[in-house]
PDB file of N, CA and C in Angstrom:
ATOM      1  N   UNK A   1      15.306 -13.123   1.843  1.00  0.00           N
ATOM      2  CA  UNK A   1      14.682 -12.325   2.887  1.00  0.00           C
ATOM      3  C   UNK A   1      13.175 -12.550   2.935  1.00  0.00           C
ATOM      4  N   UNK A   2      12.529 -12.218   4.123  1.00  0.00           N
ATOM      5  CA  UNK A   2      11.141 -12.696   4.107  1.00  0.00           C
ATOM      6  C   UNK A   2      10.277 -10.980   3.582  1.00  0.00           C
ATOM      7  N   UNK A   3       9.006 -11.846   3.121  1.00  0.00           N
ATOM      8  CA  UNK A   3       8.633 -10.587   2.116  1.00  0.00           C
ATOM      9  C   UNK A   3       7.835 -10.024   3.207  1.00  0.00           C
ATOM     10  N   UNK A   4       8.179  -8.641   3.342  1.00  0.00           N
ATOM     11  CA  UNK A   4       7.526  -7.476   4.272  1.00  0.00           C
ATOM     12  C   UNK A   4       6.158  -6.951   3.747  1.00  0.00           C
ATOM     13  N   UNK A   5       5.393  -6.958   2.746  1.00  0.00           N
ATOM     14  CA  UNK A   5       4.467  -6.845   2.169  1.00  0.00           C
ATOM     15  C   UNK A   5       3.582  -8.511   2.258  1.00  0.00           C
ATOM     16  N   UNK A   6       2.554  -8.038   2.502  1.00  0.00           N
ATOM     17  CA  UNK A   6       1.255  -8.367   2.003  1.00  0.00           C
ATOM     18  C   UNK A   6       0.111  -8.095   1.621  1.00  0.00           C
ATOM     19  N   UNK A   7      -0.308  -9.000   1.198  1.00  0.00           N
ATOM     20  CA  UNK A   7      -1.992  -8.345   0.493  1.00  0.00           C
ATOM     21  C   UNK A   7      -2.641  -7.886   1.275  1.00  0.00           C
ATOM     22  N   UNK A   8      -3.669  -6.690   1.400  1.00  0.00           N
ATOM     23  CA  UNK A   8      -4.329  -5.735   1.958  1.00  0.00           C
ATOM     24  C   UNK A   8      -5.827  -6.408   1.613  1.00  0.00           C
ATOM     25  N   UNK A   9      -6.655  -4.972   1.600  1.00  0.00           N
ATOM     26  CA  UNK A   9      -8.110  -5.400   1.569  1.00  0.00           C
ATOM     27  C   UNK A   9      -8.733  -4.564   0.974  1.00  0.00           C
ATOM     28  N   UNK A  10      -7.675  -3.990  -0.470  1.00  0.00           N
ATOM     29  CA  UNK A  10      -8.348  -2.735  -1.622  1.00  0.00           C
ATOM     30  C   UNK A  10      -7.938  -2.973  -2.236  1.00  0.00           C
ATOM     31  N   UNK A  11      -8.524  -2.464  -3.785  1.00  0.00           N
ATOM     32  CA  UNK A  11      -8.154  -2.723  -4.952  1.00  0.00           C
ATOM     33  C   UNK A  11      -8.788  -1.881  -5.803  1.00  0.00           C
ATOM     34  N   UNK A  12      -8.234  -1.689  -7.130  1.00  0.00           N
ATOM     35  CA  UNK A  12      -9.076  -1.066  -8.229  1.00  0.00           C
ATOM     36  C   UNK A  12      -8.730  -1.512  -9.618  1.00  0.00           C
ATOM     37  N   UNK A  13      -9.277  -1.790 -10.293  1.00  0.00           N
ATOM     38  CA  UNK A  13      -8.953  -2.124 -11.660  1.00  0.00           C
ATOM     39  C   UNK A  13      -9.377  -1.377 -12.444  1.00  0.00           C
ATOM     40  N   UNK A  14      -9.356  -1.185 -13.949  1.00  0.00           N
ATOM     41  CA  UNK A  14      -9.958  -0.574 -15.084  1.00  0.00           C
ATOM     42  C   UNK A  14      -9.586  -1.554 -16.187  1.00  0.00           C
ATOM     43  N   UNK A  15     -10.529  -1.105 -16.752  1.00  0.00           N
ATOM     44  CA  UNK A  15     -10.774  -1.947 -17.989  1.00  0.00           C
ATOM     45  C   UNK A  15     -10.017  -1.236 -19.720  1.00  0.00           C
ATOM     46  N   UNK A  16      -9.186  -2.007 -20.186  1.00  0.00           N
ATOM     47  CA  UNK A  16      -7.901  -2.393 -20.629  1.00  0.00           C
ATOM     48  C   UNK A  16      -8.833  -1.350 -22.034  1.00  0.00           C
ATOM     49  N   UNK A  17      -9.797  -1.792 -22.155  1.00  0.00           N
ATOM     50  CA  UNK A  17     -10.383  -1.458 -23.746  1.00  0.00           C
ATOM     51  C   UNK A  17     -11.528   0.147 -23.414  1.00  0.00           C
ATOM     52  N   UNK A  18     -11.828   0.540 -22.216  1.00  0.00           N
ATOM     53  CA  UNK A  18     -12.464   1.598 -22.078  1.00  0.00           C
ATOM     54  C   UNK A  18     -11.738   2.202 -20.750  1.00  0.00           C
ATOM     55  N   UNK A  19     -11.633   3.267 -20.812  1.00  0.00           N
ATOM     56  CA  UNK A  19     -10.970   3.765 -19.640  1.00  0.00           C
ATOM     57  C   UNK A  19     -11.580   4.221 -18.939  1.00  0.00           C
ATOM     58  N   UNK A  20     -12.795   4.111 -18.890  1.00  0.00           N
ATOM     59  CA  UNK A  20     -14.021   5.072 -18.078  1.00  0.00           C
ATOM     60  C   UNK A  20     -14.664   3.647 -16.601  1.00  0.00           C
ATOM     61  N   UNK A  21     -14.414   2.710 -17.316  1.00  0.00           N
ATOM     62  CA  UNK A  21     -14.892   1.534 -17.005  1.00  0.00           C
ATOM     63  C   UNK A  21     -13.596   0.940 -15.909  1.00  0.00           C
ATOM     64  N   UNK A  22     -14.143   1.239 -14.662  1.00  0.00           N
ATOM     65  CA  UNK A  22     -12.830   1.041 -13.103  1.00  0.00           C
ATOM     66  C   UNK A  22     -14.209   0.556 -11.977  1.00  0.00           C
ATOM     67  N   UNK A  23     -13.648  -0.590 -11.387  1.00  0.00           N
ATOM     68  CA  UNK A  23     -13.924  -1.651 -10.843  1.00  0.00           C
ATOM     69  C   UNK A  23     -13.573  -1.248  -9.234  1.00  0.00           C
ATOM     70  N   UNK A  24     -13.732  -0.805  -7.978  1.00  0.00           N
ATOM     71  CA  UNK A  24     -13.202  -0.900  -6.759  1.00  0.00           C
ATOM     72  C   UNK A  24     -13.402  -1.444  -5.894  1.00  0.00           C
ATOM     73  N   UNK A  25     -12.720  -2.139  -4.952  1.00  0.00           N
ATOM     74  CA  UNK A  25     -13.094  -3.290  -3.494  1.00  0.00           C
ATOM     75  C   UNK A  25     -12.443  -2.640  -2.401  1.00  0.00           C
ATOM     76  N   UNK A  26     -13.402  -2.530  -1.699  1.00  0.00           N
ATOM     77  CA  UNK A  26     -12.336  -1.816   0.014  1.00  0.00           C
ATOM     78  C   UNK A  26     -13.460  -2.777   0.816  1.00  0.00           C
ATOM     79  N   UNK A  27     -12.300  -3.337   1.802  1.00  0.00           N
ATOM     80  CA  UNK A  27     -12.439  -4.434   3.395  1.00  0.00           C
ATOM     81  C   UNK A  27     -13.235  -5.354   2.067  1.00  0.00           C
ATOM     82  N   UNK A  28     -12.469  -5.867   1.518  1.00  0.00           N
ATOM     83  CA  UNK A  28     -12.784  -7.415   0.669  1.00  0.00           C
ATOM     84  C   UNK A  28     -11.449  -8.473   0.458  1.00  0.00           C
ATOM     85  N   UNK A  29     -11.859  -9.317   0.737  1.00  0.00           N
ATOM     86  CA  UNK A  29     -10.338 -10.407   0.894  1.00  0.00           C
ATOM     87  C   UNK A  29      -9.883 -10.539  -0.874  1.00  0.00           C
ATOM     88  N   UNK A  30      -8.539 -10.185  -0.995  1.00  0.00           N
ATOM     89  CA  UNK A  30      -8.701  -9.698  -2.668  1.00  0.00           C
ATOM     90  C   UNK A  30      -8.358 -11.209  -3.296  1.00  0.00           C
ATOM     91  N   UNK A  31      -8.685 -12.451  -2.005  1.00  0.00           N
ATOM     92  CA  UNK A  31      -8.018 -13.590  -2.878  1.00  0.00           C
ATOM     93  C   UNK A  31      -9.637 -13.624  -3.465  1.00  0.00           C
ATOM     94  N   UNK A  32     -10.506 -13.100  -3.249  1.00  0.00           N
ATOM     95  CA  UNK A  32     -11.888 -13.421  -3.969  1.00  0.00           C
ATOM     96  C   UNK A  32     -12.012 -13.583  -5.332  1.00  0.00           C
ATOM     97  N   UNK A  33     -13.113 -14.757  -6.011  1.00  0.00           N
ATOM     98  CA  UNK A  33     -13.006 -15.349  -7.131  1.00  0.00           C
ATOM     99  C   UNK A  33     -13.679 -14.539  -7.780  1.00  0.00           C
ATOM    100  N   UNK A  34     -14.255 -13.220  -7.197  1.00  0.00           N
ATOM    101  CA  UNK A  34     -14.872 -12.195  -7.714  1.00  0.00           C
ATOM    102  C   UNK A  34     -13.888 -11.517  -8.364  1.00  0.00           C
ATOM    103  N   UNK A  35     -13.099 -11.115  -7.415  1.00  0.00           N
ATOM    104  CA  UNK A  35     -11.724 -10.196  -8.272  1.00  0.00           C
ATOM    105  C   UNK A  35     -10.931 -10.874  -9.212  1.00  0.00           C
ATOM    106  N   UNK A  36     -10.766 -12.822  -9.151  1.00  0.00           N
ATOM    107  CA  UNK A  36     -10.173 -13.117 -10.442  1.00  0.00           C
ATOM    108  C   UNK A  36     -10.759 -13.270 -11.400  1.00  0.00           C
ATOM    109  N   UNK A  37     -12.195 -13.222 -11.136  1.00  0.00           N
ATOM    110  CA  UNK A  37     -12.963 -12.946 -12.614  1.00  0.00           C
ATOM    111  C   UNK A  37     -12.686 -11.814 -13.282  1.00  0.00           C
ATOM    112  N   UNK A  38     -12.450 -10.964 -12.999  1.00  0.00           N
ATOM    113  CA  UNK A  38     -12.477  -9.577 -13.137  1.00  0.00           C
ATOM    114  C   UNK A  38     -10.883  -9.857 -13.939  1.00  0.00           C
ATOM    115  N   UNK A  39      -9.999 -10.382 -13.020  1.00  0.00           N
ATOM    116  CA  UNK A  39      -8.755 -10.083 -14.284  1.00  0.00           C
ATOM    117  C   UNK A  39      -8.743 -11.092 -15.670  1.00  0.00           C
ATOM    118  N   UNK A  40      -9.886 -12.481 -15.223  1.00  0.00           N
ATOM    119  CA  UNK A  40      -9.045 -12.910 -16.534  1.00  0.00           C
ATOM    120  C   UNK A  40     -10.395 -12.261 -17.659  1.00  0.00           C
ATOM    121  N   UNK A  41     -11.472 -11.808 -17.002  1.00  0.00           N
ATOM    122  CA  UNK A  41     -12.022 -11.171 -17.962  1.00  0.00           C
ATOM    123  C   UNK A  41     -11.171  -9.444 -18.956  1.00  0.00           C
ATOM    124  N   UNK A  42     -10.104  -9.383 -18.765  1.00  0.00           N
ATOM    125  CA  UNK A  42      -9.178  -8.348 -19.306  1.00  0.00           C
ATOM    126  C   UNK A  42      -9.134  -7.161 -18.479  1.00  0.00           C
ATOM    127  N   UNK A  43      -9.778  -7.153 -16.790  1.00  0.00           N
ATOM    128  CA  UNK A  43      -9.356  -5.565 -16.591  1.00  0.00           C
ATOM    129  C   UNK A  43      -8.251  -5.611 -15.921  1.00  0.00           C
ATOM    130  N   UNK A  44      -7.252  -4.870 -15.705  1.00  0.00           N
ATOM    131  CA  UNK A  44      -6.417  -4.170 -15.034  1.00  0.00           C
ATOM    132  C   UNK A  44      -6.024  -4.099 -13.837  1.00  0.00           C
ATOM    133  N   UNK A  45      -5.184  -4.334 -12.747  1.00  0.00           N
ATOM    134  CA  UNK A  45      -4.762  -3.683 -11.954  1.00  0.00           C
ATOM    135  C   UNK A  45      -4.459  -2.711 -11.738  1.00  0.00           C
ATOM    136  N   UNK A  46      -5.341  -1.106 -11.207  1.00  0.00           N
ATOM    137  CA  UNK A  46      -4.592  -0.156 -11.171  1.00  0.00           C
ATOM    138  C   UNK A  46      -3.688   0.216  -9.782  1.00  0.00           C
ATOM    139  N   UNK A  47      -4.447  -0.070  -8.614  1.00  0.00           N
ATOM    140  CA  UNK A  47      -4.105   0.019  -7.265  1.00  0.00           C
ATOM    141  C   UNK A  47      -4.210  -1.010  -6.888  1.00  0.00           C
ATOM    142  N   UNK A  48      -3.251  -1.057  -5.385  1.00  0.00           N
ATOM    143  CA  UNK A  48      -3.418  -2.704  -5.147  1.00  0.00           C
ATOM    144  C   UNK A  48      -2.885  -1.758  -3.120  1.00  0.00           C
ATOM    145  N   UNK A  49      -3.803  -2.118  -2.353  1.00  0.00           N
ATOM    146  CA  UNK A  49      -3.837  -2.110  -1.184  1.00  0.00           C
ATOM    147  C   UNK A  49      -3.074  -3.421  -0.421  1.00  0.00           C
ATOM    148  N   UNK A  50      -1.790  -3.134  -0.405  1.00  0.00           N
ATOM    149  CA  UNK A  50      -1.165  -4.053   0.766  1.00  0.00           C
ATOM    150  C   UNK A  50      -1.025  -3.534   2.683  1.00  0.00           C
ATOM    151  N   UNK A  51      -0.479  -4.901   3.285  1.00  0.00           N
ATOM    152  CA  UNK A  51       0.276  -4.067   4.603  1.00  0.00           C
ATOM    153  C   UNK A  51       1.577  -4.360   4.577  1.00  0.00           C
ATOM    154  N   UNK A  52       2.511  -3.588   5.240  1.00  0.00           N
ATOM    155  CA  UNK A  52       3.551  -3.738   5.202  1.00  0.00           C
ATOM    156  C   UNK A  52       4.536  -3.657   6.864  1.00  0.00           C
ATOM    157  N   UNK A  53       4.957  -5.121   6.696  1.00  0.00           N
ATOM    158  CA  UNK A  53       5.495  -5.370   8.025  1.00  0.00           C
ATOM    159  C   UNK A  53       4.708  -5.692   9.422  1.00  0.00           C
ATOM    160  N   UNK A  54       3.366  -5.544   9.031  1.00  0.00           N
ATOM    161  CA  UNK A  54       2.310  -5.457   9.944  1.00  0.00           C
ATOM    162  C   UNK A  54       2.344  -4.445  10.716  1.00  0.00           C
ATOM    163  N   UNK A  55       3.193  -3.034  10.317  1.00  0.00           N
ATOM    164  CA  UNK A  55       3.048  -1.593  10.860  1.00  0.00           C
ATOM    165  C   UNK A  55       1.802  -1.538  10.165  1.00  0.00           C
ATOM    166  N   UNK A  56       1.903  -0.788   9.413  1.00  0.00           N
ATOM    167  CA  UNK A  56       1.053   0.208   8.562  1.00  0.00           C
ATOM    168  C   UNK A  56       0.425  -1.040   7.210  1.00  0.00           C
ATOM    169  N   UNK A  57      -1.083  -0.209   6.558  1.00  0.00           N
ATOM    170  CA  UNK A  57      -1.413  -0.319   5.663  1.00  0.00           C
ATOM    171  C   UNK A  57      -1.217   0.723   4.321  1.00  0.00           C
ATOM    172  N   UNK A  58      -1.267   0.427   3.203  1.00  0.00           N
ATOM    173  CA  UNK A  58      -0.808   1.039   1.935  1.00  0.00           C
ATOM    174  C   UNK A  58      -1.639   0.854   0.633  1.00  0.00           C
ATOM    175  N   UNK A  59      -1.647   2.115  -0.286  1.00  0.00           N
ATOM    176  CA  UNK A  59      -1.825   1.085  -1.326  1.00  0.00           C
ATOM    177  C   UNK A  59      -1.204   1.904  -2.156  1.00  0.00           C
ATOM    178  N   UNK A  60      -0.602   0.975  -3.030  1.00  0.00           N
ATOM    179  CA  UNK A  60       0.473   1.362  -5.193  1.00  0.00           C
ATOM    180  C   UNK A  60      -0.188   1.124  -5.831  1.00  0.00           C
ATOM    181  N   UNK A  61       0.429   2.034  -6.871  1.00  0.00           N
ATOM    182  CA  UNK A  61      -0.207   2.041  -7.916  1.00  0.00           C
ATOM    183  C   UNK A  61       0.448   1.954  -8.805  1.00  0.00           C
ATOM    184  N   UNK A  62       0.294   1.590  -9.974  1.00  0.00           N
ATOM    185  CA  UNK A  62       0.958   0.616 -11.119  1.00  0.00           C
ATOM    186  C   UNK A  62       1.729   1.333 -11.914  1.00  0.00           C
ATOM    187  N   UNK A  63       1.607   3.795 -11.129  1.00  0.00           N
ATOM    188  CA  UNK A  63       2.994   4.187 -11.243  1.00  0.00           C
ATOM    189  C   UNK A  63       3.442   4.234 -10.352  1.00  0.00           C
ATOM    190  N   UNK A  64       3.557   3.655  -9.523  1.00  0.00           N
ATOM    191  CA  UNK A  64       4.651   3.583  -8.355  1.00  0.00           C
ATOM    192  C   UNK A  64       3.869   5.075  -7.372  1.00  0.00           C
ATOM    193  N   UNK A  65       2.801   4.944  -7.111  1.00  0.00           N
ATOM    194  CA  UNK A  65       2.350   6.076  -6.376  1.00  0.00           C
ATOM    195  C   UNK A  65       2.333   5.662  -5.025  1.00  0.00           C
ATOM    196  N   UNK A  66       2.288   5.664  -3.369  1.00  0.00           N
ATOM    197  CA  UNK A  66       2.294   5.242  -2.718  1.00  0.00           C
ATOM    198  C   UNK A  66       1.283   6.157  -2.248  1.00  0.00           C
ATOM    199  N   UNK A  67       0.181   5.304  -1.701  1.00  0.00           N
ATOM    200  CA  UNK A  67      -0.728   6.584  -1.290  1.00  0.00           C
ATOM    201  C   UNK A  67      -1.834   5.964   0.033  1.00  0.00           C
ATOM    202  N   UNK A  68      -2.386   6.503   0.905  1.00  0.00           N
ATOM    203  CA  UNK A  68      -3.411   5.931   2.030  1.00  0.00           C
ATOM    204  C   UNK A  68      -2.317   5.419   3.113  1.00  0.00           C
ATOM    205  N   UNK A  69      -1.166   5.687   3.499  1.00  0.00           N
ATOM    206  CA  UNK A  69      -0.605   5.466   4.375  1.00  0.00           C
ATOM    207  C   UNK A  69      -1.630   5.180   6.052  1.00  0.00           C
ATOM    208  N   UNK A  70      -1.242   4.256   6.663  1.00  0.00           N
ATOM    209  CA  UNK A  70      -2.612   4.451   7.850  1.00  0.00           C
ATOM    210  C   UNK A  70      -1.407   2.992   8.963  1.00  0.00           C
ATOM    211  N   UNK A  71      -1.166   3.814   9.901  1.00  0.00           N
ATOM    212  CA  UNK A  71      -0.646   2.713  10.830  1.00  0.00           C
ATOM    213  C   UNK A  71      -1.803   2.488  11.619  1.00  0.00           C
ATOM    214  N   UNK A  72      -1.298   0.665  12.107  1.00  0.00           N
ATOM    215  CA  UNK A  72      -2.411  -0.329  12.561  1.00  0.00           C
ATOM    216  C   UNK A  72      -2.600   0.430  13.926  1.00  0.00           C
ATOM    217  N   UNK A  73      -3.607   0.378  14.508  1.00  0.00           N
ATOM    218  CA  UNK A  73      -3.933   0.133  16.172  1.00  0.00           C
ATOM    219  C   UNK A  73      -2.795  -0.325  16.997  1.00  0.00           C
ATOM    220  N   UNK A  74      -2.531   0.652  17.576  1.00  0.00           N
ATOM    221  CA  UNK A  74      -1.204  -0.121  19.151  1.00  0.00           C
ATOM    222  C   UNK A  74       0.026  -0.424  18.400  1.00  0.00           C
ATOM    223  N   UNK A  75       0.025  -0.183  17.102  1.00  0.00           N
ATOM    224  CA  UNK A  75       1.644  -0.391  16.563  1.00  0.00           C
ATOM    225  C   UNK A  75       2.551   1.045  16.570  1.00  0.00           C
ATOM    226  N   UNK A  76       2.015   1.716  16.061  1.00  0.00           N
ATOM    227  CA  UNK A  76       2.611   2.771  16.414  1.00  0.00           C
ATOM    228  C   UNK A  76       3.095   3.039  18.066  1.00  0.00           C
ATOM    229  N   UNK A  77       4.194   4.480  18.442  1.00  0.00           N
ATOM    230  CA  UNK A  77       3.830   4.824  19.861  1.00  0.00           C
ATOM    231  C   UNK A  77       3.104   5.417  20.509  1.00  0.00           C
ATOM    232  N   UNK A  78       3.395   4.287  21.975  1.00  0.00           N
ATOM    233  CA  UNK A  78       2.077   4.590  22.753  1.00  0.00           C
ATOM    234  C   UNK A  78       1.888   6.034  22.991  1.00  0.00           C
ATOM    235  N   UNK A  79       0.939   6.911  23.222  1.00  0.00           N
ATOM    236  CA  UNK A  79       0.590   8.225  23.436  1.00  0.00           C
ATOM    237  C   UNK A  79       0.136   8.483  24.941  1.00  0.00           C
ATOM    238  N   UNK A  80      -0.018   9.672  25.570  1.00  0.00           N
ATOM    239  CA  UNK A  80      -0.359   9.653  26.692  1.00  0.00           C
ATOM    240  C   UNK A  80      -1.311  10.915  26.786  1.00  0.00           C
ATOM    241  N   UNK A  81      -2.468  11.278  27.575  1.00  0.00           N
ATOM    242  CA  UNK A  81      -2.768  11.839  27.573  1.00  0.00           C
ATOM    243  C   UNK A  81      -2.172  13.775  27.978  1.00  0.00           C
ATOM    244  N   UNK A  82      -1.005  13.596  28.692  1.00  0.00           N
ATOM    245  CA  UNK A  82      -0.128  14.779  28.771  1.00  0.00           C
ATOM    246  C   UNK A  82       0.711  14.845  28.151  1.00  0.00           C
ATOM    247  N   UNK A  83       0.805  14.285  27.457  1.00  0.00           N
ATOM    248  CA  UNK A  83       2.383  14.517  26.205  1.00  0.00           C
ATOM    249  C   UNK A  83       1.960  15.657  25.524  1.00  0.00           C
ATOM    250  N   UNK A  84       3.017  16.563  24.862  1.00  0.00           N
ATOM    251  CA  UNK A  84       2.890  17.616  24.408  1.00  0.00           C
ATOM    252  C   UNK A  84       3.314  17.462  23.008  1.00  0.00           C
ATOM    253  N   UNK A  85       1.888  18.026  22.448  1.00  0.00           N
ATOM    254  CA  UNK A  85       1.384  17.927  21.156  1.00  0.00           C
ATOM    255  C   UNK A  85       2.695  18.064  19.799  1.00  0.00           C
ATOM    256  N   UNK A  86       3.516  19.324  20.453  1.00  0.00           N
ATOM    257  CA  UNK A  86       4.391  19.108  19.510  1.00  0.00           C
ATOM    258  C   UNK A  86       5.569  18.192  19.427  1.00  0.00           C
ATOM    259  N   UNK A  87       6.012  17.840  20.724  1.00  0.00           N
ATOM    260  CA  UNK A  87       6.537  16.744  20.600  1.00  0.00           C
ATOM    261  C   UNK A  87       6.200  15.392  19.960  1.00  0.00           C
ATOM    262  N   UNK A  88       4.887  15.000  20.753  1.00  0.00           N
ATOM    263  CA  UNK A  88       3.938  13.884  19.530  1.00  0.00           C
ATOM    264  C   UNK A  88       4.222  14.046  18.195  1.00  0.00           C
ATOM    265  N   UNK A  89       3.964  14.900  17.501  1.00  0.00           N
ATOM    266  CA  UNK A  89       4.166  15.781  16.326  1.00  0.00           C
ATOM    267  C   UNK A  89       5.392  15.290  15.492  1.00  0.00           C
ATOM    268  N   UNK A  90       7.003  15.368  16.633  1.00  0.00           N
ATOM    269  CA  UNK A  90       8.321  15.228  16.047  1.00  0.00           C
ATOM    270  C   UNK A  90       8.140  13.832  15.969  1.00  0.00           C
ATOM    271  N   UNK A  91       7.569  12.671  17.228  1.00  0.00           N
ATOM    272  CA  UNK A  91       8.061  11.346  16.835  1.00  0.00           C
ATOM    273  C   UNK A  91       7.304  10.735  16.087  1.00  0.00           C
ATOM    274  N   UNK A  92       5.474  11.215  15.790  1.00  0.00           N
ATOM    275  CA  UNK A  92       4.916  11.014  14.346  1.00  0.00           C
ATOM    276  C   UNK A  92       6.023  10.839  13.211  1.00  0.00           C
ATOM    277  N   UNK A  93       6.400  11.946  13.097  1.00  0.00           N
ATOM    278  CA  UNK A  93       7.829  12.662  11.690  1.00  0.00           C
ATOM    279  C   UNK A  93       8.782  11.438  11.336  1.00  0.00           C
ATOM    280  N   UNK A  94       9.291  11.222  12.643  1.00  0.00           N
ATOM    281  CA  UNK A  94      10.153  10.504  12.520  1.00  0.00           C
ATOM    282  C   UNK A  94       9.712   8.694  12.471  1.00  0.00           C
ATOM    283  N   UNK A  95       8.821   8.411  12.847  1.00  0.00           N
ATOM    284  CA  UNK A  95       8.162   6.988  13.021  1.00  0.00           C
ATOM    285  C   UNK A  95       7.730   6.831  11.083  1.00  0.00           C
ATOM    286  N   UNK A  96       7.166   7.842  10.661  1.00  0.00           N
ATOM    287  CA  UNK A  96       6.590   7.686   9.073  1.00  0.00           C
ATOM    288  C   UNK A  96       7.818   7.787   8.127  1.00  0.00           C
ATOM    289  N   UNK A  97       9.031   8.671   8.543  1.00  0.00           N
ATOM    290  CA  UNK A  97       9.899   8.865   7.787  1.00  0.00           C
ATOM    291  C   UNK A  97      10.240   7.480   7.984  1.00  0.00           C
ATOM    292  N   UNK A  98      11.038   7.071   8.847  1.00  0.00           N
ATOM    293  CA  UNK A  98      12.001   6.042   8.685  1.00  0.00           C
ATOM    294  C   UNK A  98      11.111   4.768   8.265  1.00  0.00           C
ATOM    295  N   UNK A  99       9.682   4.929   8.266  1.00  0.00           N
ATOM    296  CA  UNK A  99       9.120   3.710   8.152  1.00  0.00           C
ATOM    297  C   UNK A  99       9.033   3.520   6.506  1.00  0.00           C
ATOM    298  N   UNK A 100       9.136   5.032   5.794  1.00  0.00           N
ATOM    299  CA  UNK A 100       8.878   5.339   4.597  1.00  0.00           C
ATOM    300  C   UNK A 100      10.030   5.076   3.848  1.00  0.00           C
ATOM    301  N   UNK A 101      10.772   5.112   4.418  1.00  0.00           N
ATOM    302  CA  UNK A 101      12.372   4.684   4.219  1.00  0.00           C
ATOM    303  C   UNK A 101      12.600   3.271   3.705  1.00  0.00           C
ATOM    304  N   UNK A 102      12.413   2.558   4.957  1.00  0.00           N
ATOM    305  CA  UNK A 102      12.343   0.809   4.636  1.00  0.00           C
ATOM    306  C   UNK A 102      11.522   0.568   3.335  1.00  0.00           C
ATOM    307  N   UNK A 103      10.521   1.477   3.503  1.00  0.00           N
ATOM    308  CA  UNK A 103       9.192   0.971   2.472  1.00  0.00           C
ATOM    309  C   UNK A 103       9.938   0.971   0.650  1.00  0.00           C
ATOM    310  N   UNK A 104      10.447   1.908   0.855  1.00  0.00           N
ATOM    311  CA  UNK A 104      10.943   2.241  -0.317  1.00  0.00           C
ATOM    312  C   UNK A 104      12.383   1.286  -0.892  1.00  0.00           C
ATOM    313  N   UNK A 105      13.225   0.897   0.276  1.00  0.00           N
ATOM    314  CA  UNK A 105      14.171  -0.175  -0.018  1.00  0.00           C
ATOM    315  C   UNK A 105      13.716  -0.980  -0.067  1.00  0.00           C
ATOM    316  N   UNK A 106      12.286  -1.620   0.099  1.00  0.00           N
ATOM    317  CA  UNK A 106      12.095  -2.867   0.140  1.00  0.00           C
ATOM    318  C   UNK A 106      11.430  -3.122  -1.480  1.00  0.00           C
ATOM    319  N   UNK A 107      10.528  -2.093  -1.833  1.00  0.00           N
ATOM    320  CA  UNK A 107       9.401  -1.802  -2.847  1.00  0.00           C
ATOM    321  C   UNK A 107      11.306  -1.926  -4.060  1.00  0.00           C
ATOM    322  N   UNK A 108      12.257  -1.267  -3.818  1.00  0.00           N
ATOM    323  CA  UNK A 108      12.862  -1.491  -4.567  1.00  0.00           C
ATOM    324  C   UNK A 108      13.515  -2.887  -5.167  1.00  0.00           C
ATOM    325  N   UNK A 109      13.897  -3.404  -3.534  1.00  0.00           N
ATOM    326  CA  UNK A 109      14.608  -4.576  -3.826  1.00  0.00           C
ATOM    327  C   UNK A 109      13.390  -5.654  -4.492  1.00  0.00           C
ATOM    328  N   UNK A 110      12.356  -5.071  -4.244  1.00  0.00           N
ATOM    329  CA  UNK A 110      11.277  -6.288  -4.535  1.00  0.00           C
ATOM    330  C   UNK A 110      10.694  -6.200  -6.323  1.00  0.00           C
ATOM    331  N   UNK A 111      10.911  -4.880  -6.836  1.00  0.00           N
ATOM    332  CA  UNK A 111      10.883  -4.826  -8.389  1.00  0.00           C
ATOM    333  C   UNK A 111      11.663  -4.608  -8.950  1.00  0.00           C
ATOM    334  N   UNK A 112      13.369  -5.074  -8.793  1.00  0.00           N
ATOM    335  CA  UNK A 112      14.060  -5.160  -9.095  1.00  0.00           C
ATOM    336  C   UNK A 112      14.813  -3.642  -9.602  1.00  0.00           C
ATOM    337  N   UNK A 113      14.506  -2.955  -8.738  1.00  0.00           N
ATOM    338  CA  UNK A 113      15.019  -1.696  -8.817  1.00  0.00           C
ATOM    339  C   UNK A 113      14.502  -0.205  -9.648  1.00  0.00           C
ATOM    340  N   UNK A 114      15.048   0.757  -9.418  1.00  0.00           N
ATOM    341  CA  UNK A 114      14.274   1.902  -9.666  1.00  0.00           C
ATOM    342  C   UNK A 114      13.951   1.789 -11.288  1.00  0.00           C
ATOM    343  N   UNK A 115      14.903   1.554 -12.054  1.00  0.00           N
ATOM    344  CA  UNK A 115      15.007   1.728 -13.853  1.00  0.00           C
ATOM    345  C   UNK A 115      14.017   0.803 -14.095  1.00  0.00           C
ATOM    346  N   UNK A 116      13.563  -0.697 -13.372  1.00  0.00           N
ATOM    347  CA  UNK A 116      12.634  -1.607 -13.975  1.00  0.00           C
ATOM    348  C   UNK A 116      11.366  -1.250 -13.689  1.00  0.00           C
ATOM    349  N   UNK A 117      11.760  -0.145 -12.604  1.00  0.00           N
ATOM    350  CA  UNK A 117      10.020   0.303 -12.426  1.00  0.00           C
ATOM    351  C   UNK A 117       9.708   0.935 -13.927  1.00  0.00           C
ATOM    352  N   UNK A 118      10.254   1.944 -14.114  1.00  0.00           N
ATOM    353  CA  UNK A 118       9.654   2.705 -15.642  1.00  0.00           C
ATOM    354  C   UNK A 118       9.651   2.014 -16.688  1.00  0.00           C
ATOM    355  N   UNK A 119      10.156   0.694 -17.012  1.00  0.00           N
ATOM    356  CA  UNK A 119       9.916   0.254 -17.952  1.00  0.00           C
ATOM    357  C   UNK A 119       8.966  -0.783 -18.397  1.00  0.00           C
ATOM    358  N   UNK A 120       7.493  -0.633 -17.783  1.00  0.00           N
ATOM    359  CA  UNK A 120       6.542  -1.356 -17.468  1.00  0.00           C
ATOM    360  C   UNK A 120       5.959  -1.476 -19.117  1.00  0.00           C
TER     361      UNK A 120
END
């Protein structure tokens, strides 16, 4: 299957030997030789900002936190200026649920399932 994730444009690391010591990049291309200095000098991946499907942007975290949810410009549905708010409201609900849905079968099939997540 083709991989629904890609690399984003955030990141955070910490450093393996002090825990106080965390590194962050937001709107930086994370193939930067800045950020692989940073790992083979020993820090960490803690968060890692992908997009997914080219809906929405994301970023995990190395416990499986899913957090900054943010759909792209014009991907979501279109809105109108008389639509009624609570309706907007229900197909928000339903556009994040089901999108949250995929996210999660995919995040599974892609680390080989729920039990291999905890055993990091």
């Amino acid at each position: 299957p083709v991989a629904r994730f890609e690399l984003g444009r955030e990141c955070r690391m910490q450093s393996r030997l002090d825990n106080k010591s965390i590194v962050t990049w937001r709107d930086l291309d994370l193939d930067d030789d800045s950020i692989r200095h940073h790992l083979t000098e020993g820090m960490q991946l803690t968060h890692l900002g992908m997009s997914y499907d080219n809906i929405l942007s994301l970023v995990l975290s190395t416990d499986c936190i899913i957090s900054k949810f943010k759909f792209f410009e014009g991907e979501a549905v279109d809105t109108t200026d008389d639509e009624d708010p609570s309706a907007r409201q229900d197909v928000d609900f339903v556009l994040l649920t089901g999108t949250l849905k995929r996210i999660l079968q995919d995040l599974e099939k892609s680390l080989g399932g729920y039990a291999a997540v905890g055993k990091q």
